[in-house]
C-alpha atoms as a PDB file:
ATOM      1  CA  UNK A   1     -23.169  -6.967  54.187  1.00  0.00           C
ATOM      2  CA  UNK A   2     -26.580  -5.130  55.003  1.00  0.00           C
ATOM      3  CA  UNK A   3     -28.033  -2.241  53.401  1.00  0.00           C
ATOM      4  CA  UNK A   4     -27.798  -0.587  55.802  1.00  0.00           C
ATOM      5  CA  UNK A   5     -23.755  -1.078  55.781  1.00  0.00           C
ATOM      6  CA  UNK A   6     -23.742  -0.684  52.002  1.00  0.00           C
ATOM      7  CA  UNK A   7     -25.723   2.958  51.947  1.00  0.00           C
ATOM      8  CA  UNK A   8     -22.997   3.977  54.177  1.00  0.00           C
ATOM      9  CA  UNK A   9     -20.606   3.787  51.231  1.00  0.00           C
ATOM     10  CA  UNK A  10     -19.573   6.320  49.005  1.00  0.00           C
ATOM     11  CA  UNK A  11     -19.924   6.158  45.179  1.00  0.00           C
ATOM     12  CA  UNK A  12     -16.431   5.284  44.473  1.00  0.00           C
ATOM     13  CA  UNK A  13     -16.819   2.341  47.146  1.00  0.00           C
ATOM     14  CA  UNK A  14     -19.671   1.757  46.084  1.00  0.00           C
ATOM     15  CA  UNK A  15     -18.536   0.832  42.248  1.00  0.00           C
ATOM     16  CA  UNK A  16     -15.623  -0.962  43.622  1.00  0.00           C
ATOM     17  CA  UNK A  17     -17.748  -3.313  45.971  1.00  0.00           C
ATOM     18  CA  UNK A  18     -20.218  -3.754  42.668  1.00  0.00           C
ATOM     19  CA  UNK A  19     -16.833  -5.229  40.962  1.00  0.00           C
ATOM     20  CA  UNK A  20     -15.433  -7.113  43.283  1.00  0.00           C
ATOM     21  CA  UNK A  21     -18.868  -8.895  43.713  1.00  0.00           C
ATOM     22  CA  UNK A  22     -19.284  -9.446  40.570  1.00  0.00           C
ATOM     23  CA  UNK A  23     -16.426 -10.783  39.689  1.00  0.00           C
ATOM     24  CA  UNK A  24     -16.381 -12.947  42.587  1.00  0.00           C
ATOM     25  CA  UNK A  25     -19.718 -14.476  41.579  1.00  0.00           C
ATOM     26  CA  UNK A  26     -18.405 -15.272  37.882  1.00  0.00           C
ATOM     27  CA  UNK A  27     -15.556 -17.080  39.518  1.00  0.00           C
ATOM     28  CA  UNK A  28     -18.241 -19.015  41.731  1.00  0.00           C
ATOM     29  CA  UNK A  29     -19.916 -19.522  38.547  1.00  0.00           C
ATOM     30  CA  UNK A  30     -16.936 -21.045  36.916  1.00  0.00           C
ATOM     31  CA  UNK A  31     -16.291 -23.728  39.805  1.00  0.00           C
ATOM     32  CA  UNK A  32     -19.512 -24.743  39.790  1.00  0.00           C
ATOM     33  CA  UNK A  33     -19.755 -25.420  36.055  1.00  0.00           C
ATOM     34  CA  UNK A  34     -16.020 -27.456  36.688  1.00  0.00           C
ATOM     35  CA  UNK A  35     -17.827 -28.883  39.684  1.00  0.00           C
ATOM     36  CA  UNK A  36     -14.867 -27.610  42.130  1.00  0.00           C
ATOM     37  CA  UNK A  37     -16.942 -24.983  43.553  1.00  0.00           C
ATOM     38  CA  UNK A  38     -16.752 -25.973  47.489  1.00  0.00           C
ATOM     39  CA  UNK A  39     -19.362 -23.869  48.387  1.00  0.00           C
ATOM     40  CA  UNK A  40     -22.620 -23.622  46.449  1.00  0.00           C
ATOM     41  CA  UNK A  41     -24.624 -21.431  48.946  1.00  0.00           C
ATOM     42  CA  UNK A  42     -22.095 -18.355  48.700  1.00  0.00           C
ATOM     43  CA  UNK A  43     -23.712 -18.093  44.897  1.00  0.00           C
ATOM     44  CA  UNK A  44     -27.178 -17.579  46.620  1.00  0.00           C
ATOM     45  CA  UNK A  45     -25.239 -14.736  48.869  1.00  0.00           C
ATOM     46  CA  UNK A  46     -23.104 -12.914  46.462  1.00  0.00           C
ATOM     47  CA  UNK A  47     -26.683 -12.349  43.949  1.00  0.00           C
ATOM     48  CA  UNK A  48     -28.474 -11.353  46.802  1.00  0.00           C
ATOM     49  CA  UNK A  49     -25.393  -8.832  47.544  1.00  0.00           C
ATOM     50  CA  UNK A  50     -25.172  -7.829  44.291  1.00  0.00           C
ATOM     51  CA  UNK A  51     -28.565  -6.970  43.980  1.00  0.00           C
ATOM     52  CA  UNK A  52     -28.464  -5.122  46.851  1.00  0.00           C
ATOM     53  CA  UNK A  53     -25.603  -2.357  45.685  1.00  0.00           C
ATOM     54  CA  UNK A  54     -27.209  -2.422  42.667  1.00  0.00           C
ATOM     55  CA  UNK A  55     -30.507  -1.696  44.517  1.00  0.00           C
ATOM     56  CA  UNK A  56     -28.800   1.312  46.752  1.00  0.00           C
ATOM     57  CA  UNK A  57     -26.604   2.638  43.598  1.00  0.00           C
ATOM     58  CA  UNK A  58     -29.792   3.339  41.703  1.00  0.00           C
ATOM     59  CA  UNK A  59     -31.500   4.979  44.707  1.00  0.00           C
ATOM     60  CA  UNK A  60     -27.954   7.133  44.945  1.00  0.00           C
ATOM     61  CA  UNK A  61     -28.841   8.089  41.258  1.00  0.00           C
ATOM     62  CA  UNK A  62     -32.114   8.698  41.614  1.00  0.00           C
ATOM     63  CA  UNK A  63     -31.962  11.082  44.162  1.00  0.00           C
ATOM     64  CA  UNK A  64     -29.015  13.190  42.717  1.00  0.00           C
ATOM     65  CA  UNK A  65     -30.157  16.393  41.101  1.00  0.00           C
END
């Protein structure tokens, strides 16, 4: 998802993209440490996507009075 996608999203959706991320990327995490994990470039994508809600939620907070 861009940035440009993601700033689109309110703060509830934003919150509940930030979970589902995350707890995607600790079940990535876990396959790859059981070496099931089919595959190991989607870890690259979901921290990259992670970082970038995280990026956009404190800009969000930031600019709120």
């Amino acid at each position: 998802m861009k940035a440009s996608q993601i700033r689109e999203l309110t703060d509830e959706e934003l919150q509940q993209k930030y979970d589902e991320t995350t707890q995607e990327l600790f079940n990535l995490r876990m396959q790859k440490s059981t070496g099931q994990i089919e595959n190991p470039s989607r870890l690259r994508l979901l921290r990259r996507e992670l970082a970038r809600v995280r990026t956009i939620m404190n800009e969000k907070e930031r600019a709120a009075p």
